[in-house]
PDB file of N, CA and C in Angstrom:
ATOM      1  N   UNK A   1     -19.991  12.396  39.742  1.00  0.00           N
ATOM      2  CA  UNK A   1     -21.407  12.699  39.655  1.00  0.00           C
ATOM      3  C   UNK A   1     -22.042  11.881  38.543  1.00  0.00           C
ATOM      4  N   UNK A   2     -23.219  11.723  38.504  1.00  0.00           N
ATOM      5  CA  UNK A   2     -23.998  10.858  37.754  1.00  0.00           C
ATOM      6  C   UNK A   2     -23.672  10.877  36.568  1.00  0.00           C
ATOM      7  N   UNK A   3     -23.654  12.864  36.273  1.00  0.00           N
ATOM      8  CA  UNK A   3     -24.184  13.323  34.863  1.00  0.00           C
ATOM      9  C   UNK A   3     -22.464  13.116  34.022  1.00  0.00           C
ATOM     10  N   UNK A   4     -21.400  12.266  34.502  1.00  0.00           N
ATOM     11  CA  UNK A   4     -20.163  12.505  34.313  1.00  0.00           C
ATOM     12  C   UNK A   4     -20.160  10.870  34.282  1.00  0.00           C
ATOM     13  N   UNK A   5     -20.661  10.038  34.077  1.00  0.00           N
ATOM     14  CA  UNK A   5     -20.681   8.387  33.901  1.00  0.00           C
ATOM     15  C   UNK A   5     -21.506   8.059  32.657  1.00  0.00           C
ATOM     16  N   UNK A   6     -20.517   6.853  32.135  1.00  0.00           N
ATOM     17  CA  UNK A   6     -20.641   7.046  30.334  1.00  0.00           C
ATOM     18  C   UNK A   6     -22.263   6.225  30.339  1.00  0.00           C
ATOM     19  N   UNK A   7     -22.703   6.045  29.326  1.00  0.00           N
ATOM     20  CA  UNK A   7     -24.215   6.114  28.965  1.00  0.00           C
ATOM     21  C   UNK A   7     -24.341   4.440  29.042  1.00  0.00           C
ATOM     22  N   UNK A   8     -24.981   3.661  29.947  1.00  0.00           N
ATOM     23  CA  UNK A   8     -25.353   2.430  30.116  1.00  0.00           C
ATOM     24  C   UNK A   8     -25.123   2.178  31.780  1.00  0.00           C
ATOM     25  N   UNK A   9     -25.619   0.225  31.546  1.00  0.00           N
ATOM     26  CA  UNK A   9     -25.125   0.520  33.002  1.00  0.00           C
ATOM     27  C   UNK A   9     -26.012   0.476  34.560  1.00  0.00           C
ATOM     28  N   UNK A  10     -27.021   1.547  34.364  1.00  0.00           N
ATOM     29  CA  UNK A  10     -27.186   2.037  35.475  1.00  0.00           C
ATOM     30  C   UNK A  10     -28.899   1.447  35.244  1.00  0.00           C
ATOM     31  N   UNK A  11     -29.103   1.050  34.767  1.00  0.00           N
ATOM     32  CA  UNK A  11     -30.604   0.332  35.036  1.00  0.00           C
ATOM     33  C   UNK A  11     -30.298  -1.576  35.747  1.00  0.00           C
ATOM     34  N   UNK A  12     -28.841  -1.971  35.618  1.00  0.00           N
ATOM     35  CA  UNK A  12     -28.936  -2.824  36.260  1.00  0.00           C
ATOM     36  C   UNK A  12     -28.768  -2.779  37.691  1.00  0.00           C
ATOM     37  N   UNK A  13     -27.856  -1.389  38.193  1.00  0.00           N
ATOM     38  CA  UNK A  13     -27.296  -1.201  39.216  1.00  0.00           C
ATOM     39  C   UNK A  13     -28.594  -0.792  39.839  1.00  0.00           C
ATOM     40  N   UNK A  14     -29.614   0.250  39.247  1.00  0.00           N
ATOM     41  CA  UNK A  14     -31.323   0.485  39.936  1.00  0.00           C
ATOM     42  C   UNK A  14     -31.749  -1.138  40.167  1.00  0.00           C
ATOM     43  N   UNK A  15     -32.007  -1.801  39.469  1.00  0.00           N
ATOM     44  CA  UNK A  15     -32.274  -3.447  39.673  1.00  0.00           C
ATOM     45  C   UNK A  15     -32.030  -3.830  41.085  1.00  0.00           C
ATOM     46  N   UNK A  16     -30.956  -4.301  40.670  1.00  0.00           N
ATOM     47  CA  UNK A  16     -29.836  -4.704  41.953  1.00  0.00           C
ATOM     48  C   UNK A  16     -29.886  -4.241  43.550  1.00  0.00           C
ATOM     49  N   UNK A  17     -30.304  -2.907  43.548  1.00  0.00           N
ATOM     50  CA  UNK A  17     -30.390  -2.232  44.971  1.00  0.00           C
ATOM     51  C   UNK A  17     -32.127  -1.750  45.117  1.00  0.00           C
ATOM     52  N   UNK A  18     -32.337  -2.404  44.152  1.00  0.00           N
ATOM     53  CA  UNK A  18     -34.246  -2.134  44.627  1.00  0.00           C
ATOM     54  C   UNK A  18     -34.811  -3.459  44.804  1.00  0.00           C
ATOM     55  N   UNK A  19     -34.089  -4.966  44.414  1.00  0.00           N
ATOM     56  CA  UNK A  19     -34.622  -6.136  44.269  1.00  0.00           C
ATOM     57  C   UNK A  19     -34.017  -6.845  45.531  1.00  0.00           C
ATOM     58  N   UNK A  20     -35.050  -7.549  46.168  1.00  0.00           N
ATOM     59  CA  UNK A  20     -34.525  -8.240  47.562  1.00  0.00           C
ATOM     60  C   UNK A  20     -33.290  -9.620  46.465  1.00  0.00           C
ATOM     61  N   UNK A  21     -33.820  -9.865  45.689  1.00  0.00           N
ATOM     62  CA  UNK A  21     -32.616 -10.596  45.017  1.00  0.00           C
ATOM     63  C   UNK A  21     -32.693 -11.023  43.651  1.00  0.00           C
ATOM     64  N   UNK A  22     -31.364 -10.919  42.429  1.00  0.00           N
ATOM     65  CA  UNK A  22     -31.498 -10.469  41.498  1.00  0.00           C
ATOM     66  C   UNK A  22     -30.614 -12.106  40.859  1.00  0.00           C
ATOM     67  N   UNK A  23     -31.147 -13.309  39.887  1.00  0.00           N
ATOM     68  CA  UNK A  23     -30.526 -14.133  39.423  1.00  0.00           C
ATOM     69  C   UNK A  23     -30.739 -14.171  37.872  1.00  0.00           C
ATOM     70  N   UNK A  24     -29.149 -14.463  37.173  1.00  0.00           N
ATOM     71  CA  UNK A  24     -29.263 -14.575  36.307  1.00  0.00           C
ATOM     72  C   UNK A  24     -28.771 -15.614  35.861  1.00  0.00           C
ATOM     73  N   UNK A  25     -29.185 -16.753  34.764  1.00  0.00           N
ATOM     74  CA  UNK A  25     -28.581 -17.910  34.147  1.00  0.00           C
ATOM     75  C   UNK A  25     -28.835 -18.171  32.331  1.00  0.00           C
ATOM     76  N   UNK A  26     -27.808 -18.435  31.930  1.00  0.00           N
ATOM     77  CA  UNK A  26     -27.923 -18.542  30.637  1.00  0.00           C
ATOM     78  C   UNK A  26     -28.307 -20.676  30.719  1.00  0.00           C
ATOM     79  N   UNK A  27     -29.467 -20.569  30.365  1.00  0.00           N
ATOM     80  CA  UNK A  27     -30.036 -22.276  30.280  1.00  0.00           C
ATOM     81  C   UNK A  27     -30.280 -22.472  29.115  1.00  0.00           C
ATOM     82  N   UNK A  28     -30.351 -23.466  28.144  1.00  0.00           N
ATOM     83  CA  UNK A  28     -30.714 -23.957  26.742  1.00  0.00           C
ATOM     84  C   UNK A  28     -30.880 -22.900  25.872  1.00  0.00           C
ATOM     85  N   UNK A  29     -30.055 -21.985  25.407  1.00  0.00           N
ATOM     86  CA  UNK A  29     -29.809 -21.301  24.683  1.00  0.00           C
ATOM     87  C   UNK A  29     -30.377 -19.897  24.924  1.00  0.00           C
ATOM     88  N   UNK A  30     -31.109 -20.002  26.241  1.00  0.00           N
ATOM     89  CA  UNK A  30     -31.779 -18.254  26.637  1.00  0.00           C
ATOM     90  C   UNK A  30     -31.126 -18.002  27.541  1.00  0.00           C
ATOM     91  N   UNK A  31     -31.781 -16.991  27.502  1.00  0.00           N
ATOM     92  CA  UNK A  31     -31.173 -15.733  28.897  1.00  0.00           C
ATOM     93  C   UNK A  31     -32.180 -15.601  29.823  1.00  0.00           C
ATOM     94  N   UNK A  32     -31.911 -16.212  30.682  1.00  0.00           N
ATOM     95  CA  UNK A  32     -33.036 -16.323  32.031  1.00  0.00           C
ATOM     96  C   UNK A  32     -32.569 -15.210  33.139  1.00  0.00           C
ATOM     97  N   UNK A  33     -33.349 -13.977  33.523  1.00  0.00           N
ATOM     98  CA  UNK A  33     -33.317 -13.207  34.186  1.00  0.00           C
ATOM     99  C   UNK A  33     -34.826 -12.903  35.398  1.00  0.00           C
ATOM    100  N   UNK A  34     -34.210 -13.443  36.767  1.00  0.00           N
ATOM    101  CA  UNK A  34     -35.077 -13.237  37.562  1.00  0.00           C
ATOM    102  C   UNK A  34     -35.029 -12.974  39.212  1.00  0.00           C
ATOM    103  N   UNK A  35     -35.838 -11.896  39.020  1.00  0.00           N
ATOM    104  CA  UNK A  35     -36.076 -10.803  40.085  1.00  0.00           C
ATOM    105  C   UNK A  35     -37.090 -10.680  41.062  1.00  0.00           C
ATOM    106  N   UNK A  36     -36.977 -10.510  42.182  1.00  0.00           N
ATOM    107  CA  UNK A  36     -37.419 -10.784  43.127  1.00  0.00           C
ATOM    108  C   UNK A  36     -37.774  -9.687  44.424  1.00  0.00           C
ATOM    109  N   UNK A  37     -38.944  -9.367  44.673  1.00  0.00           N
ATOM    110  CA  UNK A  37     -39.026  -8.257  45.604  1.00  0.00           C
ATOM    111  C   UNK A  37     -40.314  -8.881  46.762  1.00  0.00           C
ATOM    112  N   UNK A  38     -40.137  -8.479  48.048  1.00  0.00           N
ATOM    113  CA  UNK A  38     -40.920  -9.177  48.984  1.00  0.00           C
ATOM    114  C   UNK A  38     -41.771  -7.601  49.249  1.00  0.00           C
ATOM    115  N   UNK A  39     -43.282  -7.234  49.227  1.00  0.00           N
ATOM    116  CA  UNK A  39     -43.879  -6.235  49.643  1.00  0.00           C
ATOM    117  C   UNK A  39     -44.842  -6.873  50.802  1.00  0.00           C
ATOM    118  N   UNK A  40     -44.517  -6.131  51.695  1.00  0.00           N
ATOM    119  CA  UNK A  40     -45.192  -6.147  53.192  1.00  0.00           C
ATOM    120  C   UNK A  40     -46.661  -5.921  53.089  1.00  0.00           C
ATOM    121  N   UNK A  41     -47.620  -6.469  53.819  1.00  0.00           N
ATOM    122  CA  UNK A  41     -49.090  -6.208  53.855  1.00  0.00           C
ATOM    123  C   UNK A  41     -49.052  -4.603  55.317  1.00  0.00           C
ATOM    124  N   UNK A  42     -48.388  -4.908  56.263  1.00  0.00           N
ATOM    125  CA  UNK A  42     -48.186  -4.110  57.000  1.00  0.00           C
ATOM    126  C   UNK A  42     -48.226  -2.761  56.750  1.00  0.00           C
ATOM    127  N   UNK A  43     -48.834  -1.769  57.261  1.00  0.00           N
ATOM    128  CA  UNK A  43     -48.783  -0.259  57.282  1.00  0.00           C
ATOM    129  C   UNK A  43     -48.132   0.438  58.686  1.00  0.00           C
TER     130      UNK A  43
END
């Protein structure tokens, strides 16, 4: 159960399964993190 998993963690795993796609690269000395979600105009 959730409340039984140690403390971290779980905001990347929310990321990950809410983002159509999730890249990360370490380039010229940063941390490049980028995320990606497609929202429909459709109703």
């Amino acid at each position: 159960m959730i409340e039984d998993r140690e403390i971290g963690g779980m905001g990347i795993l929310i990321v990950k399964k809410s983002m159509d796609a999730v890249d990360y690269e370490y380039k010229d000395g940063k941390n490049i993190l980028t995320i990606k979600k497609t929202f429909s105009t459709e109703h």
